[in-house]
C-alpha atoms as a PDB file:
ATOM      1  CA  UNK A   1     -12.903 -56.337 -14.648  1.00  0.00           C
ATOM      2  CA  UNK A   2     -12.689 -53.697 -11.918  1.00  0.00           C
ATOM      3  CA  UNK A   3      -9.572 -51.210 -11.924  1.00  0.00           C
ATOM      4  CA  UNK A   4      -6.801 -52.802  -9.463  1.00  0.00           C
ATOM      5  CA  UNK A   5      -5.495 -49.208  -9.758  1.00  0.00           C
ATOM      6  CA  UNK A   6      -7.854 -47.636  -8.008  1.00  0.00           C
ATOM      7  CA  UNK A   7      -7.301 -49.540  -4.681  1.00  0.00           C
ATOM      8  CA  UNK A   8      -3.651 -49.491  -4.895  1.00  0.00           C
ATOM      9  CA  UNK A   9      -2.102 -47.308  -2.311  1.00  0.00           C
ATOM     10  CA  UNK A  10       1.209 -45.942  -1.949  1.00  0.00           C
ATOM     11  CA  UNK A  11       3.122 -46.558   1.531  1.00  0.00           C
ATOM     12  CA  UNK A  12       4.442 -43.006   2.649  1.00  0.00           C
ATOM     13  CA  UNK A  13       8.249 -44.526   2.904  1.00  0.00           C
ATOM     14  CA  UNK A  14       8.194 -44.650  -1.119  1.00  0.00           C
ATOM     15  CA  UNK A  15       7.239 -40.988  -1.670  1.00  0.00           C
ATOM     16  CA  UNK A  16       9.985 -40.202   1.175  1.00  0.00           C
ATOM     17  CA  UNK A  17      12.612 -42.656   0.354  1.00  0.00           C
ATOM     18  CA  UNK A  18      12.301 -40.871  -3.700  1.00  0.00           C
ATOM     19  CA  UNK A  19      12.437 -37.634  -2.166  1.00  0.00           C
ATOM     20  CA  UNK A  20      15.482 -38.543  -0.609  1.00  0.00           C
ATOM     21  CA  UNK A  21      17.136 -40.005  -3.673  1.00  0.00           C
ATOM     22  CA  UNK A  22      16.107 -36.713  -5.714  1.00  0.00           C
ATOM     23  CA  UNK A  23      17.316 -33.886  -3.460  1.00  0.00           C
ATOM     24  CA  UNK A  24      19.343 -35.414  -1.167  1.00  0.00           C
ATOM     25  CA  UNK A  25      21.010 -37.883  -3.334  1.00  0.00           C
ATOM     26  CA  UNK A  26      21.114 -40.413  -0.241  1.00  0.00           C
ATOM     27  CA  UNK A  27      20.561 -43.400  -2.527  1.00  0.00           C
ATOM     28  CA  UNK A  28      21.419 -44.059  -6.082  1.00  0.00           C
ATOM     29  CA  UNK A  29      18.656 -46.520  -6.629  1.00  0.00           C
ATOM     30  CA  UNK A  30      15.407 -47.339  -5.278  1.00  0.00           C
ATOM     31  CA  UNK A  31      13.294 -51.000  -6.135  1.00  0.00           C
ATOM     32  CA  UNK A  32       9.221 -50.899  -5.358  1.00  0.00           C
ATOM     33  CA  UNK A  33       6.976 -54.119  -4.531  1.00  0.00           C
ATOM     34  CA  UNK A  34       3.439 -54.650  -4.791  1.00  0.00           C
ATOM     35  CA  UNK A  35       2.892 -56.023  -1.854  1.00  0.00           C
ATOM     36  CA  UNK A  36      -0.999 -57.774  -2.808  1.00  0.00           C
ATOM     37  CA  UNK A  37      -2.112 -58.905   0.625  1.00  0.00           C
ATOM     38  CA  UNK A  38      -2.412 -55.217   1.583  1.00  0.00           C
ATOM     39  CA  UNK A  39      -2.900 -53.623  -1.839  1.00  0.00           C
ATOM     40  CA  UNK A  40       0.277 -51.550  -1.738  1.00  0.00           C
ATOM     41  CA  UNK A  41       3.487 -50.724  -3.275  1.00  0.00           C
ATOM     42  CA  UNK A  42       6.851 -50.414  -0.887  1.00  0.00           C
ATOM     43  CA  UNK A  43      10.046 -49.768  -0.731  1.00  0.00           C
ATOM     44  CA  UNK A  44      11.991 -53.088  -1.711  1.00  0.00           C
ATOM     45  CA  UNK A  45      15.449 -52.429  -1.893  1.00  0.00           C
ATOM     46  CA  UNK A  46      18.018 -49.456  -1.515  1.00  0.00           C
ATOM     47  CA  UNK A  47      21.189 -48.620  -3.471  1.00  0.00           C
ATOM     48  CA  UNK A  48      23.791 -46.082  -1.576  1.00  0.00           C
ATOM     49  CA  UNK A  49      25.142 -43.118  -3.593  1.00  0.00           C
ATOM     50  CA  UNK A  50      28.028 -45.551  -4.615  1.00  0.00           C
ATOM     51  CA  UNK A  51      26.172 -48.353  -5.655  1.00  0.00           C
ATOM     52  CA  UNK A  52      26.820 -49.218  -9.599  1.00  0.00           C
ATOM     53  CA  UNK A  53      24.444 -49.690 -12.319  1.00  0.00           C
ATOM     54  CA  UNK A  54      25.341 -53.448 -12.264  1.00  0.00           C
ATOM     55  CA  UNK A  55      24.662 -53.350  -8.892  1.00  0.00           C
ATOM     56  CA  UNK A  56      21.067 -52.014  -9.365  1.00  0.00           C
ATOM     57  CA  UNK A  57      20.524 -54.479 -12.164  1.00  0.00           C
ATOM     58  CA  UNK A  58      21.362 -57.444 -10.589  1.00  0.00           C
ATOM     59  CA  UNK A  59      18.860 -56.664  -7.345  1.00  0.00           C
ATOM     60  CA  UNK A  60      15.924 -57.152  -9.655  1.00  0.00           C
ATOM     61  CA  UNK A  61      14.112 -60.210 -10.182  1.00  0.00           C
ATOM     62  CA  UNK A  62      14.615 -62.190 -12.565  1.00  0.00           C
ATOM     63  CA  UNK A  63      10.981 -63.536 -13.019  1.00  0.00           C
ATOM     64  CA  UNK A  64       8.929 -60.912 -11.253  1.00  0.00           C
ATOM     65  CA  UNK A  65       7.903 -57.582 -11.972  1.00  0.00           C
ATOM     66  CA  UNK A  66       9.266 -54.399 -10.495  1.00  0.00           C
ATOM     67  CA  UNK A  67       8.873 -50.592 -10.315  1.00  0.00           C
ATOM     68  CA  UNK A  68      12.227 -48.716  -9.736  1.00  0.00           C
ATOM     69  CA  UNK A  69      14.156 -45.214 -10.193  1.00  0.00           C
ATOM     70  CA  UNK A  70      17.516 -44.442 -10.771  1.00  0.00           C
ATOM     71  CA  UNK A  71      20.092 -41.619 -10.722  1.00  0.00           C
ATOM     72  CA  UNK A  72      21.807 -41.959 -13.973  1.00  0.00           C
ATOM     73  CA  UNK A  73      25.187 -39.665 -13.454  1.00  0.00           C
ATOM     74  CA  UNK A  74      26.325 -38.634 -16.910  1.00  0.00           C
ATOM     75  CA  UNK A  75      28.683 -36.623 -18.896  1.00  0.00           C
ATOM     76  CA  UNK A  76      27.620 -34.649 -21.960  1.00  0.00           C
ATOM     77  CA  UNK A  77      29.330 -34.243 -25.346  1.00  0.00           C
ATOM     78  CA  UNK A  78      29.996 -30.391 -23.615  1.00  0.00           C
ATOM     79  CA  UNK A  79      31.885 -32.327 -20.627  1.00  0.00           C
ATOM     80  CA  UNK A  80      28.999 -30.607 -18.430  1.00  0.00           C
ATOM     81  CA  UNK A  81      28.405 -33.640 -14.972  1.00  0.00           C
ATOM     82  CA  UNK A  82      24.199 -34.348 -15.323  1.00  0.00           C
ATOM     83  CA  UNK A  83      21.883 -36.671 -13.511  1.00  0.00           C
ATOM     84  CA  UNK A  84      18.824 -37.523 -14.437  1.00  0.00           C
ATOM     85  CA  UNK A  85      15.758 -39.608 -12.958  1.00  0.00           C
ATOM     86  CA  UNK A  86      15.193 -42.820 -14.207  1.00  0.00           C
ATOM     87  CA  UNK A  87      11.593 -45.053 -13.926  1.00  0.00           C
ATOM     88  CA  UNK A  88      11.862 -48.289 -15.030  1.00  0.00           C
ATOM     89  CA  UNK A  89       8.958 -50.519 -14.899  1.00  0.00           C
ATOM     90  CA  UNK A  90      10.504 -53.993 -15.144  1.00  0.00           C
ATOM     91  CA  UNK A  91       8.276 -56.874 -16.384  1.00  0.00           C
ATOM     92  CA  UNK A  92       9.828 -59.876 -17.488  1.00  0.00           C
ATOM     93  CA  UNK A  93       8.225 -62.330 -19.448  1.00  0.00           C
ATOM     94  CA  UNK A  94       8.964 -64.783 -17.058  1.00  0.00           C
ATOM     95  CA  UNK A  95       7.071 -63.588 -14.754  1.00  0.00           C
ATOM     96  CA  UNK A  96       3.068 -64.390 -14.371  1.00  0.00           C
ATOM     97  CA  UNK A  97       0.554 -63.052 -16.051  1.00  0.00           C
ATOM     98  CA  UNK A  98      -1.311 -61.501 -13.273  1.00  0.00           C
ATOM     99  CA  UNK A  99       1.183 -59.748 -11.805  1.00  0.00           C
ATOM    100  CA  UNK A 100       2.420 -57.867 -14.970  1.00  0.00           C
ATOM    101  CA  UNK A 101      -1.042 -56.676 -15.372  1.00  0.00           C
ATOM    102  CA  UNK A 102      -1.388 -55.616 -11.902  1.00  0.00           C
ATOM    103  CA  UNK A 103       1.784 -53.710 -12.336  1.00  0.00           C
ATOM    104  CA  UNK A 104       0.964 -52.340 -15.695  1.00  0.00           C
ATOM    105  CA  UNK A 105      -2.456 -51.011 -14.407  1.00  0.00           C
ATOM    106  CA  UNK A 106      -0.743 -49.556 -11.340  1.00  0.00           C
ATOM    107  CA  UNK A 107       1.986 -47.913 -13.152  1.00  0.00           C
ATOM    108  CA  UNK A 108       0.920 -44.742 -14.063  1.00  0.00           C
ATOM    109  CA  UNK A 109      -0.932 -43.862 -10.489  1.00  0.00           C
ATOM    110  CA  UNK A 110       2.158 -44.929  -8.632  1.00  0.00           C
ATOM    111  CA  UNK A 111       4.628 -42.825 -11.350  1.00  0.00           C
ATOM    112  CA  UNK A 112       2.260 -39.955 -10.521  1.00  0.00           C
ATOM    113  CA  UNK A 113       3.351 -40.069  -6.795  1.00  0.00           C
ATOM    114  CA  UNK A 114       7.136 -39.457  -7.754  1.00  0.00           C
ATOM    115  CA  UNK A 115       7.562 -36.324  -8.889  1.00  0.00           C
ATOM    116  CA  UNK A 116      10.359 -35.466 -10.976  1.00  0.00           C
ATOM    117  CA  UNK A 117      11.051 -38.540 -13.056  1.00  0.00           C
ATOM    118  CA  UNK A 118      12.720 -36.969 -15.938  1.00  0.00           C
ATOM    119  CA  UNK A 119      13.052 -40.742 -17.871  1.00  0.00           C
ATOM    120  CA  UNK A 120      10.521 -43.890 -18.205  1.00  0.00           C
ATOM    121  CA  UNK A 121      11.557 -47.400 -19.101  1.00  0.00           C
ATOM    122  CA  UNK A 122       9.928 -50.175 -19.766  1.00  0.00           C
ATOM    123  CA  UNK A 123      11.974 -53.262 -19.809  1.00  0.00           C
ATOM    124  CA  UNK A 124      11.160 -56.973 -20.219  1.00  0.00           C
ATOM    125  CA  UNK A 125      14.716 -58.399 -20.274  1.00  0.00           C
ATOM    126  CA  UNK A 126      17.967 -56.817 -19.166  1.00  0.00           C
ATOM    127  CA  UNK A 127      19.136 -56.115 -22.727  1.00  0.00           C
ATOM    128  CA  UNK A 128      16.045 -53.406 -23.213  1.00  0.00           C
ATOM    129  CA  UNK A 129      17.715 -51.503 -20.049  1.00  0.00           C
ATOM    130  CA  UNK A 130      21.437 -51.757 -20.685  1.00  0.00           C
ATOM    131  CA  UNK A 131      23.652 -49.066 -20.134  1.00  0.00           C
ATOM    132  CA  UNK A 132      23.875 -47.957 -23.267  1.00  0.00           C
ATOM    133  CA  UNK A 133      20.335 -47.655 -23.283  1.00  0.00           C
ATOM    134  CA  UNK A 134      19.905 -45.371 -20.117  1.00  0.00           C
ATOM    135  CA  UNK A 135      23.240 -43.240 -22.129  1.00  0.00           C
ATOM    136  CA  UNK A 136      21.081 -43.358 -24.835  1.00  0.00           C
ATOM    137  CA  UNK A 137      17.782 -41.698 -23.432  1.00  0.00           C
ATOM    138  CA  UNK A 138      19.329 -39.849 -20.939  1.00  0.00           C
ATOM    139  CA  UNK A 139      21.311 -37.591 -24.013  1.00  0.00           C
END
């Protein structure tokens, strides 16, 4: 079976839209499509700086898969305010088999583009990405 990595490009708006997120802190979230007519991944779905972890939850599907970041805002047991970069590749079982494999072989090429992910996820149901699971990782 040839590579569906290898042809999958990148639309320019998701390596901008991440930069934003990162230094500018314009969004708090970010959700990424394949888009498989034209062999690309693109920018789904924004979250403003306010937007709530429920929030960014709730604006994935529930039976297809997904590629998204998030700023995690946190406190640390030395009161100090962090943030740190989430990647969460969301698969749910629900969703078909083809497209979780296209998304699993396009993962790590398309991860590559966003630099300075600081934390990867890989989630299957909504309990494997709760909050206390980003608090968790994110300590």
């Amino acid at each position: 079976m040839a590579n569906s990595a290898s042809g999958m490009a990148v639309n320019d708006d998701c390596k901008l839209m991440f930069l934003e997120l990162k230094a500018k802190r314009n969004h708090r979230f970010i959700v990424f499509k394949i888009d498989e007519k034209i062999q690309q991944v693109m920018v789904e779905k924004m979250g403003s700086p306010q937007a709530s972890y429920d929030e960014f939850t709730s604006s994935l599907p529930p039976n297809e898969c997904r590629y998204a970041v998030f700023d995690f805002d946190f406190t640390t047991d030395e009161n100090c305010q962090k943030s740190k970069i989430f990647f969460i590749a969301w698969s749910p079982d629900t969703s078909k088999v083809r497209q979780k494999m296209l998304y699993a072989s396009s993962k790590d090429r398309f991860k590559r583009e966003l630099d300075g992910i600081q934390v990867e996820l890989q989630a299957t149901d909504p309990s494997e990405m709760s909050l206390d699971i980003v608090k968790g990782r994110a300590l």
